[in-house]
Protein backbone atom coordinates (compact mmCIF):
# COMPACT_ATOMS: atom_id res chain seq x y z
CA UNK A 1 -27.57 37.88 75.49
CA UNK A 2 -24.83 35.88 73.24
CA UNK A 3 -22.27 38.96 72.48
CA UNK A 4 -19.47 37.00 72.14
CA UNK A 5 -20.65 33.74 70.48
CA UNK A 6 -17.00 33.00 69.41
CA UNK A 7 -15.83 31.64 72.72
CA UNK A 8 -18.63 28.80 71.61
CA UNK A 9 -15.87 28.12 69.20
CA UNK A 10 -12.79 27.54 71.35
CA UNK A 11 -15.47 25.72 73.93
CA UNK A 12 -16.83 23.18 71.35
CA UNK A 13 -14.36 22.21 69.36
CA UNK A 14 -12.08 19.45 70.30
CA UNK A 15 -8.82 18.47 71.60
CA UNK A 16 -6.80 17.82 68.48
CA UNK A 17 -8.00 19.50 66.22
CA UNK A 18 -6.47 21.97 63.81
CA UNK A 19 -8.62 25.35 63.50
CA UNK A 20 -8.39 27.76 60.48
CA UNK A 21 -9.37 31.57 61.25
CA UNK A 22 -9.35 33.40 57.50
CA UNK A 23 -9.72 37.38 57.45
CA UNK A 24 -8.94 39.96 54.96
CA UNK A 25 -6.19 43.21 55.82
CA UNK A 26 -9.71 45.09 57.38
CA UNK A 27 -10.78 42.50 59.86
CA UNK A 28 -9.55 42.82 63.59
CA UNK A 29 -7.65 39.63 64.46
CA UNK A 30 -6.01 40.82 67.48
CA UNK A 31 -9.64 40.93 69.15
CA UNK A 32 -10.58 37.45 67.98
CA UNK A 33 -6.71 36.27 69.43
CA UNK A 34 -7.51 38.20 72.59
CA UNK A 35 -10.89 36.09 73.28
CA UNK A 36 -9.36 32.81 72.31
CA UNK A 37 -5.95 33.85 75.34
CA UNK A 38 -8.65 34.77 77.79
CA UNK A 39 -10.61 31.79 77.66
CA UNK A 40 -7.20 29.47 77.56
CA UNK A 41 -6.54 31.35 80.84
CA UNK A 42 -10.35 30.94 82.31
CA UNK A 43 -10.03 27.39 81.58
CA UNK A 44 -6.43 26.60 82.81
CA UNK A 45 -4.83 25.70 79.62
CA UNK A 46 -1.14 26.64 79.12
CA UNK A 47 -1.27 29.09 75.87
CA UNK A 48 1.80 29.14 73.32
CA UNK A 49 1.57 31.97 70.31
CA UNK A 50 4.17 31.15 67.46
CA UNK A 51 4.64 34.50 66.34
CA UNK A 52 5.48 34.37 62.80
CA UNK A 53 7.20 37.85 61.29
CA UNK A 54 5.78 40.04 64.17
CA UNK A 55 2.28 39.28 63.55
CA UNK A 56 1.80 39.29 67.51
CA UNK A 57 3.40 43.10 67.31
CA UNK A 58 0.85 44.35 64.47
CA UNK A 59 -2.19 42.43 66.75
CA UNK A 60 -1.01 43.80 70.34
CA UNK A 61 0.06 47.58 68.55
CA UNK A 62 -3.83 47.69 67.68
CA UNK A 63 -5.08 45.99 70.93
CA UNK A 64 -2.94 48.88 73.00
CA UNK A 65 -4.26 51.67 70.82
CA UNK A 66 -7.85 50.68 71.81
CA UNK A 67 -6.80 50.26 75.19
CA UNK A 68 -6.41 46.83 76.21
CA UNK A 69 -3.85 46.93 79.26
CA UNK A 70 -0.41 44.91 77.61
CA UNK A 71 -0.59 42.70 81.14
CA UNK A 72 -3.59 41.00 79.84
CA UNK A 73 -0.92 39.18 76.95
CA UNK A 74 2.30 40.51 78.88
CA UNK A 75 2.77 36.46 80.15
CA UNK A 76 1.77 34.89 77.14
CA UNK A 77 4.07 32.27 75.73
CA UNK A 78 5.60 33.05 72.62
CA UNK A 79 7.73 31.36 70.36
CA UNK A 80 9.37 33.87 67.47
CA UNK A 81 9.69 32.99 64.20
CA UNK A 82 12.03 36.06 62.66
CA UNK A 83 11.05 39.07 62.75
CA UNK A 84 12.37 42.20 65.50
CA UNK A 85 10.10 42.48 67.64
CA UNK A 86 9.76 41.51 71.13
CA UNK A 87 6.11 41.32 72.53
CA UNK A 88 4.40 39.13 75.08
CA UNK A 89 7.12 35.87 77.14
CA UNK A 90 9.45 34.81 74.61
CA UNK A 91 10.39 31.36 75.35
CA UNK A 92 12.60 30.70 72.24
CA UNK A 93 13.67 32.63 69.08
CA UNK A 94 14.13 30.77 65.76
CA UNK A 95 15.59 33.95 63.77
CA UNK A 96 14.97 32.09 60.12
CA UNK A 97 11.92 31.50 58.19
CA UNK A 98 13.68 28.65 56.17
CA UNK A 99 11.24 26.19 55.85
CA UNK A 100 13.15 22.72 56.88
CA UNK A 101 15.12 24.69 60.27
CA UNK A 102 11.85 25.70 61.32
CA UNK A 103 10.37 22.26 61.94
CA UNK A 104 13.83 20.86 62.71
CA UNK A 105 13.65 23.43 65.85
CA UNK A 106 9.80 24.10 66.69
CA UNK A 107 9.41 20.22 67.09
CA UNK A 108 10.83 19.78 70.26
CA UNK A 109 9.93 22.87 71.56
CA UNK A 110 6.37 21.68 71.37
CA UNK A 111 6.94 18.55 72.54
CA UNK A 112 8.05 20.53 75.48
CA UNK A 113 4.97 22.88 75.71
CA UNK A 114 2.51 19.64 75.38
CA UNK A 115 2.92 18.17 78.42
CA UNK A 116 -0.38 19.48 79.65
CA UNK A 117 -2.92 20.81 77.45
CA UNK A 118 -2.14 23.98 75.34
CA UNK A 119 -4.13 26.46 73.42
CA UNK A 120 -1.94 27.47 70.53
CA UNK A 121 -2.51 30.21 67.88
CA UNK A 122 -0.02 30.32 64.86
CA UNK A 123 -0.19 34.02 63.58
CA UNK A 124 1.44 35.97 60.54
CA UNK A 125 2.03 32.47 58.69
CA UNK A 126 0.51 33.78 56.03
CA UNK A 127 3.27 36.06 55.24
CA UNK A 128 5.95 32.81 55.11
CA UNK A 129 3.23 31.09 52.19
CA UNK A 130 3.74 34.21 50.68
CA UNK A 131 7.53 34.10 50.43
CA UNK A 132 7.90 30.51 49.96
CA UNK A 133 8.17 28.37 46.95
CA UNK A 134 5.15 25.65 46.52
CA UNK A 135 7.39 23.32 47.09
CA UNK A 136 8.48 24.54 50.54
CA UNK A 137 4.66 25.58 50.79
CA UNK A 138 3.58 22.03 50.84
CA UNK A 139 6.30 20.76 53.00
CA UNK A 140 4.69 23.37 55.48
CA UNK A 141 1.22 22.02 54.97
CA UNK A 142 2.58 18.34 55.23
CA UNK A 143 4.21 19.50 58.46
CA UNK A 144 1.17 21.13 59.92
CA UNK A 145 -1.03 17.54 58.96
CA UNK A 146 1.10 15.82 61.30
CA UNK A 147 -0.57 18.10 64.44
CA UNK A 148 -3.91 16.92 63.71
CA UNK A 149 -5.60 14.50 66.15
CA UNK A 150 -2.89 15.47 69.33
CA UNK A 151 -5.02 15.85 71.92
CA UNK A 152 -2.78 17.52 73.79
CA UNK A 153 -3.36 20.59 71.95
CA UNK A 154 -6.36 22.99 70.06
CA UNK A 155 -4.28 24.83 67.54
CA UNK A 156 -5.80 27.66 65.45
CA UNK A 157 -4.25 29.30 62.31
CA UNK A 158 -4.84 33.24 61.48
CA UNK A 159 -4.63 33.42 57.56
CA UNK A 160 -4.79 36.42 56.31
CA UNK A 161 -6.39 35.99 52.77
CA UNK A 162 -5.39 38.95 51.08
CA UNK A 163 -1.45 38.08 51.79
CA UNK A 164 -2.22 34.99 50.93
CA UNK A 165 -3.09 35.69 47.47
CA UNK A 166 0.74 35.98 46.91
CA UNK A 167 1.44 32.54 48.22
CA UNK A 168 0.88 29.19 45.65
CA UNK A 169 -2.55 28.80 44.82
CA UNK A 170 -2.66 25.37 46.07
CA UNK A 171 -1.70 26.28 49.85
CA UNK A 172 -5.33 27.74 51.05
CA UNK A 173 -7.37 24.45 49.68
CA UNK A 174 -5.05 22.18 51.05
CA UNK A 175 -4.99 24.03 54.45
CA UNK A 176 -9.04 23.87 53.99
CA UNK A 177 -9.07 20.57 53.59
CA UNK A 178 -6.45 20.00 56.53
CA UNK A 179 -8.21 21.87 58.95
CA UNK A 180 -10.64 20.19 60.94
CA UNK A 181 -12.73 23.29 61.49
CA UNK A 182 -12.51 26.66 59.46
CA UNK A 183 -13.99 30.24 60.64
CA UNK A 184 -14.36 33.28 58.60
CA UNK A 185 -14.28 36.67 60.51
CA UNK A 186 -15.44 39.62 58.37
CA UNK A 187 -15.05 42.94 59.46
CA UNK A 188 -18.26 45.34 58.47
CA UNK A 189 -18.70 48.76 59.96
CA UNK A 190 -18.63 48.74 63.62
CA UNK A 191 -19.17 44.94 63.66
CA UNK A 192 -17.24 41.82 63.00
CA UNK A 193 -18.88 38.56 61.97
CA UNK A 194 -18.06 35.07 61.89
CA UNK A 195 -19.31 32.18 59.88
CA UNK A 196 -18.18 28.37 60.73
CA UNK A 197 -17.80 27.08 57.25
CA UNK A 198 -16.47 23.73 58.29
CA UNK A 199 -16.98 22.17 61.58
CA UNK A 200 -15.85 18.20 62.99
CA UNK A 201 -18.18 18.70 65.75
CA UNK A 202 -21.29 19.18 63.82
CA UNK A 203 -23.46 21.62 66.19
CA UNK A 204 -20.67 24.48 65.26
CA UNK A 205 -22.02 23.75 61.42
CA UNK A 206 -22.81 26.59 59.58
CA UNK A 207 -23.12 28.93 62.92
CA UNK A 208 -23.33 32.62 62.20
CA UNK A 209 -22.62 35.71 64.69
CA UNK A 210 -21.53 39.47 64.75
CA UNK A 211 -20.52 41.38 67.62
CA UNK A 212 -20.54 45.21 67.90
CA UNK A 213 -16.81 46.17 67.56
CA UNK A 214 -17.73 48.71 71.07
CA UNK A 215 -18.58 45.91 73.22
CA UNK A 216 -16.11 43.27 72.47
CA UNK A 217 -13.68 46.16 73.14
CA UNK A 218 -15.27 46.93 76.01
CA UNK A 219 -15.69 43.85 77.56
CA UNK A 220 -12.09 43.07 76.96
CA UNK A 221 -10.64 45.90 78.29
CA UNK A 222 -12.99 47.28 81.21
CA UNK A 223 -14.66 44.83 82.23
CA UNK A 224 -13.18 41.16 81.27
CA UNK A 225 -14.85 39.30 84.42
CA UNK A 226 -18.26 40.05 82.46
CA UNK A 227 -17.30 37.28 79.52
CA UNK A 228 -17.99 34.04 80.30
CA UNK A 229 -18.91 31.10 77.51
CA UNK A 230 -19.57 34.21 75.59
CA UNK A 231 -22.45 35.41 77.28
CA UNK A 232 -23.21 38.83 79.42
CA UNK A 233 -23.40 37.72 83.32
């Protein structure tokens, strides 16, 4: 049975592309980061989180409540953008969100990271659309074009939507348009669904999917040898 049909997701898509995960404040985004570290790890891909305004604190506070062990992200690459909070191996701090120091210091760093082939996740960037100007807004979204087609890296971007709705109305098209292959998540009770609304490789087209809230938990806490392509062994 297919109880975890996201990992078709991080499977199918390609190297170099740029991935867009949208959720509102109810949805569980920790659980969808979770599945996209673990199969990183399965696969042998160096992982890198840029942690944006302690997004990866709110994600990992949740995942320990529910009782994910913090070893399973403990290791985790992270790169901190602001914020206070230390969670998960920070490999650099960058303690402004000021648009233009950002890139001038995260550049490198990747270039670093890239060497061999990375799973990244950008999470809580949602929260610097909302602060920024448009203009700095689009110099963000100009910035994040340039990653598309490296092969040397999958990137995916959490957006929350509801923060979002404070940022420039132009940033969520443009990041639409961007992004090579977008994913809602939508949290219902005691199941989150995803929809592929965009897809480069066309087989993830249009592909639907809910998982019962209980299993994914389970399966990522008890008993994580049991996922595998996101299917029960």
């Amino acid at each position: 049975m297919e109880l975890l049909p996201i990992y078709r997701i991080w499977n199918e898509t390609y190297w170099g592309e740029l991935g867009l995960i949208t959720f509102d404040s109810t949805a569980f985004p920790g659980l969808v980061l979770l599945t996209y570290i673990d199969w990183a790890e399965r696969n042998n891909h160096n992982v890198v989180i840029i942690d944006v305004l302690d997004a990866f604190k709110e994600y990992t506070s949740k995942l320990s409540l529910l009782g994910v062990n913090p070893e399973r992200y403990s290791d985790v690459k992270v790169i901190k953008i602001a914020g206070r909070y230390n969670v998960g191996n920070i490999i650099t701090k960058i303690p402004t969100i000021d648009e233009a120091e950002v890139e001038r210091k995260l550049s490198p760093l990747l270039d670093v990271q890239y060497s061999r082939k990375t799973a990244t996740a950008v999470i809580g960037i949602s929260k610097v659309f909302a602060l920024y100007s448009e203009r700095e807004s689009l110099s963000l979204v100009d910035y994040i074009l340039g990653f598309v087609g490296d092969k040397r890296r999958k990137a995916f971007y959490f957006v929350n939507l509801d923060i979002l709705k404070n940022a420039p109305s132009i940033v969520l098209p443009m990041l639409t348009g961007i992004c090579t292959t977008v994913v809602n998540v939508k949290k219902e009770p005691k199941k989150q669904r995803i929809n592929v609304v965009k897809a480069l490789n066309f087989d993830l087209e249009d592909l639907k999917a809910e998982a019962n809230l209980k299993d994914v938990v389970r399966l990522l806490t008890d008993s994580p040898e049991k996922i595998l392509d996101g299917e029960r062994k």
